[in-house]
N, C-alpha and C. Protein backbone atom coordinates (compact mmCIF):
# COMPACT_ATOMS: atom_id res chain seq x y z
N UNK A 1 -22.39 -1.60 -45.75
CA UNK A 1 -23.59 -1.59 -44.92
C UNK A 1 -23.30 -2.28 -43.59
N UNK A 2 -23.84 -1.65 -42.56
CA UNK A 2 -23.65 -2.48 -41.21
C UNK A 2 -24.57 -3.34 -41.22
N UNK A 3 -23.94 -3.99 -40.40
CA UNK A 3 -24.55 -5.34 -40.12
C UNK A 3 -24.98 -5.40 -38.74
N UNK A 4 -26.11 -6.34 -38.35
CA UNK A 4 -26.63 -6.42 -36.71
C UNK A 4 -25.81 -6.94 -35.79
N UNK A 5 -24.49 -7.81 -36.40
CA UNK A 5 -23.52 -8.40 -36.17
C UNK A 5 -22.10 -7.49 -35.25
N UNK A 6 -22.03 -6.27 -36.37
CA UNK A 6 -21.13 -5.57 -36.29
C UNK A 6 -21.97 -4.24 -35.25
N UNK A 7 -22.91 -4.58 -35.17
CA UNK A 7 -23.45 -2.86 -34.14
C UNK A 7 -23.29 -3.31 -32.88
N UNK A 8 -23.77 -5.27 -32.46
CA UNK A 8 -23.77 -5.73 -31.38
C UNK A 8 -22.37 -5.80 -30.98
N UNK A 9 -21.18 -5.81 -31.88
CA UNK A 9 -19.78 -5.90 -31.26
C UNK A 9 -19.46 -4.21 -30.87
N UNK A 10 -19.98 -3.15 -31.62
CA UNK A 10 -19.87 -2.06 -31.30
C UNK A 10 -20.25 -1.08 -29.77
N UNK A 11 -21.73 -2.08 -29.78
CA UNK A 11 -22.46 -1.86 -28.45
C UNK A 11 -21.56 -2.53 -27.26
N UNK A 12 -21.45 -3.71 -27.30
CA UNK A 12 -20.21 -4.69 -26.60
C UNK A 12 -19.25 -3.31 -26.24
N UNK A 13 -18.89 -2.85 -26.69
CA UNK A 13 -17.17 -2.32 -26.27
C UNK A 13 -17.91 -1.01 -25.92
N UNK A 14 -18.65 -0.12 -26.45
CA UNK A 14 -19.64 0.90 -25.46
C UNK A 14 -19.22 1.04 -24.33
N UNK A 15 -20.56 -0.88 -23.85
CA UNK A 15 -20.90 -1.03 -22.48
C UNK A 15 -19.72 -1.23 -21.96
N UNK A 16 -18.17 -2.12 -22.26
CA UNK A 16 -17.17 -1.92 -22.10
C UNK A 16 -16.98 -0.99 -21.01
N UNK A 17 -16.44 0.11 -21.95
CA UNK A 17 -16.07 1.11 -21.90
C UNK A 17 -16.63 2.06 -20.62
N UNK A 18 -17.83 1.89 -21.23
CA UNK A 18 -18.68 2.36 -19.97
C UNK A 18 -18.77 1.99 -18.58
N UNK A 19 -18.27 0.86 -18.36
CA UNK A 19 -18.38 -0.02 -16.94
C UNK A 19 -16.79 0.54 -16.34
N UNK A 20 -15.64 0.32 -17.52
CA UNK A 20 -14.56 0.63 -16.88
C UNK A 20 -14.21 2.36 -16.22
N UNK A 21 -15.03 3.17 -17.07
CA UNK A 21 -14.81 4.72 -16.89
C UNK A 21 -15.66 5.25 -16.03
N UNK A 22 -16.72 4.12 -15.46
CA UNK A 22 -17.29 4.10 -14.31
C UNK A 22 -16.55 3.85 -12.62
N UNK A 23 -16.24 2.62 -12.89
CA UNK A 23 -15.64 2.24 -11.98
C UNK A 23 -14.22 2.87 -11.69
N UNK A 24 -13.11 2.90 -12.70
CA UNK A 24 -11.65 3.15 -12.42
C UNK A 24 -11.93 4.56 -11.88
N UNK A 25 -12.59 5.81 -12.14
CA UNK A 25 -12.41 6.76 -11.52
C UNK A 25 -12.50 6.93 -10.19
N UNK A 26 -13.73 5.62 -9.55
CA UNK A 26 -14.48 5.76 -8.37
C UNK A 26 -13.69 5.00 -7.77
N UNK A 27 -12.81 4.24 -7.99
CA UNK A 27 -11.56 3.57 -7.32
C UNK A 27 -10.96 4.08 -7.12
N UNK A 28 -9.91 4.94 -8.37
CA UNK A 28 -9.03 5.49 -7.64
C UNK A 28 -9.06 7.00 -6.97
N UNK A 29 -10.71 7.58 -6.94
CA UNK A 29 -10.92 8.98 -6.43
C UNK A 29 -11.01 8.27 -4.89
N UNK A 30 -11.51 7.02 -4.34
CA UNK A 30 -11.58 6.31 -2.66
C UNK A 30 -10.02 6.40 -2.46
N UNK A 31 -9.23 5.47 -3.28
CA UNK A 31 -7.82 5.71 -3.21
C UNK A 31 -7.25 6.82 -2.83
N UNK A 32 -7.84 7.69 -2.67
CA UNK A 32 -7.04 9.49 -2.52
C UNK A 32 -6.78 9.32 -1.17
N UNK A 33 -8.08 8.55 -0.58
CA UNK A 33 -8.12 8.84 0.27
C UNK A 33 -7.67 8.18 1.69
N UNK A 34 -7.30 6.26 1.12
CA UNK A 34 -6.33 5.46 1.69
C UNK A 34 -5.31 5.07 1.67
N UNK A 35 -4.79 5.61 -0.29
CA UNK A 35 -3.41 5.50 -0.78
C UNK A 35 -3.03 3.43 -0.65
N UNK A 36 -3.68 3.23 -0.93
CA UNK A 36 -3.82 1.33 -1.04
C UNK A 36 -2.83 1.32 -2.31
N UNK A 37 -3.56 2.14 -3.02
CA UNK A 37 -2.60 1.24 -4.43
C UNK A 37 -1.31 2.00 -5.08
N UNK A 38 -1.16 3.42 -4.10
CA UNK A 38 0.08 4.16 -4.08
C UNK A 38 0.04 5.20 -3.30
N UNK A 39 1.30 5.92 -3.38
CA UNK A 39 1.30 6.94 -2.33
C UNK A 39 0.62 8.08 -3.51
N UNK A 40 -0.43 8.72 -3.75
CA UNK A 40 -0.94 9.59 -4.84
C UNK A 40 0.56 10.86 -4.29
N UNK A 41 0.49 11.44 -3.36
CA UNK A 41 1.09 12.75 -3.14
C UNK A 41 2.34 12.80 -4.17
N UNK A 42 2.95 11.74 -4.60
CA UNK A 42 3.83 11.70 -5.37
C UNK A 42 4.21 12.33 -6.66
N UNK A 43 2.92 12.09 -7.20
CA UNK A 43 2.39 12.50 -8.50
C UNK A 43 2.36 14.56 -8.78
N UNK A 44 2.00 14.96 -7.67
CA UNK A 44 1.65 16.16 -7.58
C UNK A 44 3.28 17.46 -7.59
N UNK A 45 2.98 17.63 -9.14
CA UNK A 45 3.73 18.58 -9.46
C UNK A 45 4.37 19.71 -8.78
N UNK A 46 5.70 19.80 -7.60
CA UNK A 46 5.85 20.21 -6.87
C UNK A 46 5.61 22.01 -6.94
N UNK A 47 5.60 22.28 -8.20
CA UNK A 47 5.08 23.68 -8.45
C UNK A 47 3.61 24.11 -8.51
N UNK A 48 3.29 23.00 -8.34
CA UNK A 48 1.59 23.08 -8.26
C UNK A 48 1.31 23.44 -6.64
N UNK A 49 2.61 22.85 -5.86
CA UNK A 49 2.22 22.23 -4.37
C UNK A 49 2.36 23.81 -3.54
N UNK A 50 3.13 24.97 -4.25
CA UNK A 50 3.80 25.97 -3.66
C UNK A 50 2.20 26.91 -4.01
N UNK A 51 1.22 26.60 -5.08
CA UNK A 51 0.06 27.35 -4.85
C UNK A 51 -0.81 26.97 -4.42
N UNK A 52 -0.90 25.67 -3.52
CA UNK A 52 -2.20 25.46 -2.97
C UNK A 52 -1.77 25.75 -1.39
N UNK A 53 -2.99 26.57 -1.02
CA UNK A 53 -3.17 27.04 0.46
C UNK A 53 -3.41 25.57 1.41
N UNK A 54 -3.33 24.47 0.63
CA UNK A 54 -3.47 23.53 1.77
C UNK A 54 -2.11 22.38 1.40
N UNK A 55 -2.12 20.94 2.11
CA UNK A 55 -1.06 20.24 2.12
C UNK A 55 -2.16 19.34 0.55
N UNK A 56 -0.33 18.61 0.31
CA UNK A 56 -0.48 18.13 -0.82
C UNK A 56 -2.04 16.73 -0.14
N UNK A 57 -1.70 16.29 0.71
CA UNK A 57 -2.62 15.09 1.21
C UNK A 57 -3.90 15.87 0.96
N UNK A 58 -4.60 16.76 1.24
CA UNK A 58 -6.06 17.73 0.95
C UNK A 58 -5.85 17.81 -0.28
N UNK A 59 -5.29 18.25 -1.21
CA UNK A 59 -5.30 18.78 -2.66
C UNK A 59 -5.41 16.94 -2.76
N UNK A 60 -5.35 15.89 -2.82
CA UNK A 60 -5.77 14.29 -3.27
C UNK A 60 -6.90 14.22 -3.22
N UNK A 61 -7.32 14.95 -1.54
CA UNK A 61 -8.25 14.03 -1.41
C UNK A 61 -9.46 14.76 -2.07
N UNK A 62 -9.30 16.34 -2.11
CA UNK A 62 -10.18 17.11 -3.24
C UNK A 62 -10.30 16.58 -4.25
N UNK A 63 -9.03 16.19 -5.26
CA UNK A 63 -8.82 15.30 -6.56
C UNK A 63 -10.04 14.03 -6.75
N UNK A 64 -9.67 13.72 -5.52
CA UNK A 64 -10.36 11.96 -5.10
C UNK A 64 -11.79 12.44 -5.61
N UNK A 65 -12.44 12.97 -4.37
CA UNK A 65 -13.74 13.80 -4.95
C UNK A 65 -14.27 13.81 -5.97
N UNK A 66 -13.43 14.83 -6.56
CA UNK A 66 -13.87 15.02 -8.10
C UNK A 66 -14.25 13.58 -9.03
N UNK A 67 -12.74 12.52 -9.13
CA UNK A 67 -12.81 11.87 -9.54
C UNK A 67 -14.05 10.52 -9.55
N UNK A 68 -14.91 10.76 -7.82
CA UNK A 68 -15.31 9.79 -7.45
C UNK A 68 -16.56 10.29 -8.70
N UNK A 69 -17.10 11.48 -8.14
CA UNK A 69 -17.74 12.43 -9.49
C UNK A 69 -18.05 12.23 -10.74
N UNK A 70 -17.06 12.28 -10.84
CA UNK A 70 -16.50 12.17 -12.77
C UNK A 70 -17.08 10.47 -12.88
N UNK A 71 -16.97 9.42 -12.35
CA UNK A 71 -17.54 8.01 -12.34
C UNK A 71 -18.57 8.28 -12.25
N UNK A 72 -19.72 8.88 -11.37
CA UNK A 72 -20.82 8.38 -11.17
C UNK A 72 -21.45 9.38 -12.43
N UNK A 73 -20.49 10.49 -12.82
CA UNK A 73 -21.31 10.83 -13.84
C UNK A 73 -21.05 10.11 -15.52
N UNK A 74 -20.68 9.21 -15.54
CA UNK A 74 -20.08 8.51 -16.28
C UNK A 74 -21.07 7.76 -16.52
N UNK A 75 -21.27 7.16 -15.14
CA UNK A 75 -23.35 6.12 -15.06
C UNK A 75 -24.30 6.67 -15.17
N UNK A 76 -24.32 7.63 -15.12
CA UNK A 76 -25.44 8.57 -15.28
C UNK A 76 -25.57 9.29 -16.61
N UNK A 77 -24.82 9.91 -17.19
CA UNK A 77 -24.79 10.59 -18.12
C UNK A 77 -23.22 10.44 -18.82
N UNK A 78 -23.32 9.19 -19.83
CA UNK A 78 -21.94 9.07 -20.46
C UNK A 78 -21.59 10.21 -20.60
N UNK A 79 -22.22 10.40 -22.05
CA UNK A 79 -21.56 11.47 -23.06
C UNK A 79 -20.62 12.59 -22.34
N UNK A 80 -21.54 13.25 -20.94
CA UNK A 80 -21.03 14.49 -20.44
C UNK A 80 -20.10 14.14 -19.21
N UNK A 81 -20.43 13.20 -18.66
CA UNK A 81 -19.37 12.63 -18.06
C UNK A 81 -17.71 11.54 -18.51
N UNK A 82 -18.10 11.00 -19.64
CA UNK A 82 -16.71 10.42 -20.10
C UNK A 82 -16.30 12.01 -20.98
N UNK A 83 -16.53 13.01 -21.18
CA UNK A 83 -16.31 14.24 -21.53
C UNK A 83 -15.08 14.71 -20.89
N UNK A 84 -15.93 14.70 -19.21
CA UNK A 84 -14.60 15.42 -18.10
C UNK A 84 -13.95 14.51 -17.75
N UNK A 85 -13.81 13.48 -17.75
CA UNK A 85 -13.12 12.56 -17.70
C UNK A 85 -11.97 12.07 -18.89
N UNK A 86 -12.27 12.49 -20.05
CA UNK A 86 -11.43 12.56 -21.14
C UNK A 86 -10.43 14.31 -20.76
N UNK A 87 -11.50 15.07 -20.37
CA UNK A 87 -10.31 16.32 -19.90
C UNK A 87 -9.42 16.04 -18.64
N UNK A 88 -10.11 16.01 -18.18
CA UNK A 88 -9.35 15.45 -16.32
C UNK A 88 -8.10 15.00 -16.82
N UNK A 89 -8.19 13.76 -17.52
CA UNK A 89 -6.82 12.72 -17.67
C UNK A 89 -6.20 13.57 -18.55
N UNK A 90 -6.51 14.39 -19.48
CA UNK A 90 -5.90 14.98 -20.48
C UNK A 90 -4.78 16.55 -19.47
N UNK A 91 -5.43 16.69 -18.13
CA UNK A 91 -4.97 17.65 -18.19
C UNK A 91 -3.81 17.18 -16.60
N UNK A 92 -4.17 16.13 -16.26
CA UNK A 92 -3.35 15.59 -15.27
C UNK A 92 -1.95 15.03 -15.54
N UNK A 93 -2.28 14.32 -17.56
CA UNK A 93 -0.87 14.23 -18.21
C UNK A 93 -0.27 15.39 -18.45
N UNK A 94 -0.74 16.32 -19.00
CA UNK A 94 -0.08 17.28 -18.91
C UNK A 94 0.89 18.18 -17.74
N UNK A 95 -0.15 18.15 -16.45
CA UNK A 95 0.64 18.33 -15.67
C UNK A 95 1.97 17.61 -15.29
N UNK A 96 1.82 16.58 -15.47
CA UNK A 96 3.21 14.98 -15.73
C UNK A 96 4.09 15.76 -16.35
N UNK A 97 3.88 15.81 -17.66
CA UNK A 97 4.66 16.40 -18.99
C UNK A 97 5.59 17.50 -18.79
N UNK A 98 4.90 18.26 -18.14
CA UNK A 98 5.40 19.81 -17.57
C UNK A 98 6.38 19.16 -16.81
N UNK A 99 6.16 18.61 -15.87
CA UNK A 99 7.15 18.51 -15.06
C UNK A 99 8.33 17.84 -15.53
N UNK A 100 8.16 16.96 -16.55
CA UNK A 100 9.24 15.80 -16.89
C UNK A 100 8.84 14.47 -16.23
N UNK A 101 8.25 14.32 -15.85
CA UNK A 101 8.60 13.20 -14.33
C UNK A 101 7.07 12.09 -14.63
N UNK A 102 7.24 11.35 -14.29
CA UNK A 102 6.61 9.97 -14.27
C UNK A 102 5.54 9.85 -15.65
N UNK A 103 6.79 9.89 -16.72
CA UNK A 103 6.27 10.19 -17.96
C UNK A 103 5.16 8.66 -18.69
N UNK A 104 5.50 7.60 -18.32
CA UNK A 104 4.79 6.31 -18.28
C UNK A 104 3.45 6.62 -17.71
N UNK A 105 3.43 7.45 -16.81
CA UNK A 105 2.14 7.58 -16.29
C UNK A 105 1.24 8.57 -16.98
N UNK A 106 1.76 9.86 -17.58
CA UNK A 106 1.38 10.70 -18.78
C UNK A 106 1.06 9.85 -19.77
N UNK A 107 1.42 8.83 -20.53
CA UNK A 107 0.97 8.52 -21.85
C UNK A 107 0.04 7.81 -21.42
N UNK A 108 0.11 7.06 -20.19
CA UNK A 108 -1.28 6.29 -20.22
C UNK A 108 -2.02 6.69 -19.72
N UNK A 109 -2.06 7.87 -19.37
CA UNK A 109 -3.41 8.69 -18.95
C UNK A 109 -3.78 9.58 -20.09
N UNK A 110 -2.74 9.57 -21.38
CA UNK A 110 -3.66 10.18 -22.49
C UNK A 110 -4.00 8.70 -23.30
N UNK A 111 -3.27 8.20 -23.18
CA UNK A 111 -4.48 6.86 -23.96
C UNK A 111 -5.74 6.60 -23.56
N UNK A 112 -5.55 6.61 -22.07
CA UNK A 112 -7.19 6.60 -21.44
C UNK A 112 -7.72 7.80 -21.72
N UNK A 113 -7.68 9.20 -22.01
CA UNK A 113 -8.00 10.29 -22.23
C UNK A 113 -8.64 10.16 -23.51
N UNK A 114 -7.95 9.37 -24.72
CA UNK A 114 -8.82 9.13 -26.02
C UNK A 114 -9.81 8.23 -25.77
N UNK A 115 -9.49 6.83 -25.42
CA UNK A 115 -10.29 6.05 -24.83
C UNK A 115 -11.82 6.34 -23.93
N UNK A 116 -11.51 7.53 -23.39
CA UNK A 116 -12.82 8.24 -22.75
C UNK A 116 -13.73 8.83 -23.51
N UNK A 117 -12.80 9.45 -24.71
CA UNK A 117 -13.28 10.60 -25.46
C UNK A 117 -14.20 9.38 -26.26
N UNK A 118 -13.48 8.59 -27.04
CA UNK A 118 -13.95 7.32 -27.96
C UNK A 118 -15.60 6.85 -27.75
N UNK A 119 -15.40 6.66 -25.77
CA UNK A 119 -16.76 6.13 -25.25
C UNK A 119 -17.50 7.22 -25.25
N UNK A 120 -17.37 8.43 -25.33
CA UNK A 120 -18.32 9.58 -24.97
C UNK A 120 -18.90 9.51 -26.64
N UNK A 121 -18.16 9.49 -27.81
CA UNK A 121 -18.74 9.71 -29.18
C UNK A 121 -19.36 8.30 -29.34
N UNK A 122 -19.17 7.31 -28.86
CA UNK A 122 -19.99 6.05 -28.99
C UNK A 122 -21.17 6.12 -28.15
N UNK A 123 -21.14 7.25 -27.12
CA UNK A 123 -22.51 6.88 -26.24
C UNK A 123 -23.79 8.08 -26.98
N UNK A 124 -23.14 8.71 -27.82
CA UNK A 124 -24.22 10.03 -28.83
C UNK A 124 -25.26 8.79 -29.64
N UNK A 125 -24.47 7.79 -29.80
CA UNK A 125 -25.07 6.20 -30.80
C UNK A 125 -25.98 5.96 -30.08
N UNK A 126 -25.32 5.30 -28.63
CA UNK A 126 -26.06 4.40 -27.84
C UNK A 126 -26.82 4.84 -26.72
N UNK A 127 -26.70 6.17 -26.29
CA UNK A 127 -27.54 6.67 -25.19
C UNK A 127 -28.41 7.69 -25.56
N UNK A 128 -29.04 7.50 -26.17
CA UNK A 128 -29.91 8.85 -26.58
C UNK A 128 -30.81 9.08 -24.99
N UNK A 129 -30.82 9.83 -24.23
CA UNK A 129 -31.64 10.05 -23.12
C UNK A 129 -31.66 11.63 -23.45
C-alpha cells in the first residue's frame, strides 16, 4: 500500500523533472542561437548538411526554435510536451549513432530521452488538466 510519504517523494521528482525538461530545452534551444556553451554546428550529421537548402548555422537555429518550444510546452502541458521531447532526444541520438561520432553525447541524450518519457507517465498521476 502507498503511503502519503512515498507519493510526496514521488510528486518531489515529478516537479523535478518537470522544472529541468522545462528549462534545459529553453537553454539550450537560446544557445542555437549564441553557441555560449558550444559550437552546436558540430553536432550536425554531415549527411544531413548536403539536404538542407540552407547553412548548417539556420538548420540550429530552426532546431533552437523548436527546442525553445518543446520547454514551454513542457510548462504547459507535461504529458504532451515531455512526449516530444522524449522523441526529439530520441531521434537526435540517433542521428549521433548513424553517424558514429560523438557517441557520449548519444547515450546521454537517450538517458534523458527515458528520463522525459518517465516525467511524461508521472505527469498522467500528477497533472490531470
Amino acid at each position: 500500500m502507498e503511503t502519503i510519504q512515498q507519493k510526496q517523494i514521488v510528486q518531489q521528482v515529478y516537479t523535478t523533472l518537470r522544472i529541468v525538461f522545462v528549462i534545459v530545452p529553453i537553454v539550450a534551444g537560446l544557445d542555437k542561437f549564441t553557441n555560449i556553451l558550444c559550437q552546436w554546428t558540430q553536432y550536425i550529421n554531415p549527411s544531413v548538411l548536403n539536404f538542407l537548402p540552407f547553412s548548417g548555422e539556420t538548420f540550429m537555429m530552426v532546431v533552437g526554435v523548436i527546442e525553445i518550444i518543446a520547454g514551454i510546452l513542457v510548462l504547459l502541458s507535461p504529458r504532451i510536451g515531455g512526449l516530444i521531447v522524449s522523441v526529439w532526444l530520441t531521434l537526435i541520438a540517433l542521428t549521433l549513432l548513424a553517424w558514429w561520432n560523438f557517441l557520449d553525447v548519444a547515450v546521454r541524450d537517450l538517458v534523458m530521452a527515458i528520463t522525459a518519457f518517465s516525467m511524461t507517465r508521472l505527469a498522467s498521476i500528477f497533472d490531470r488538466k
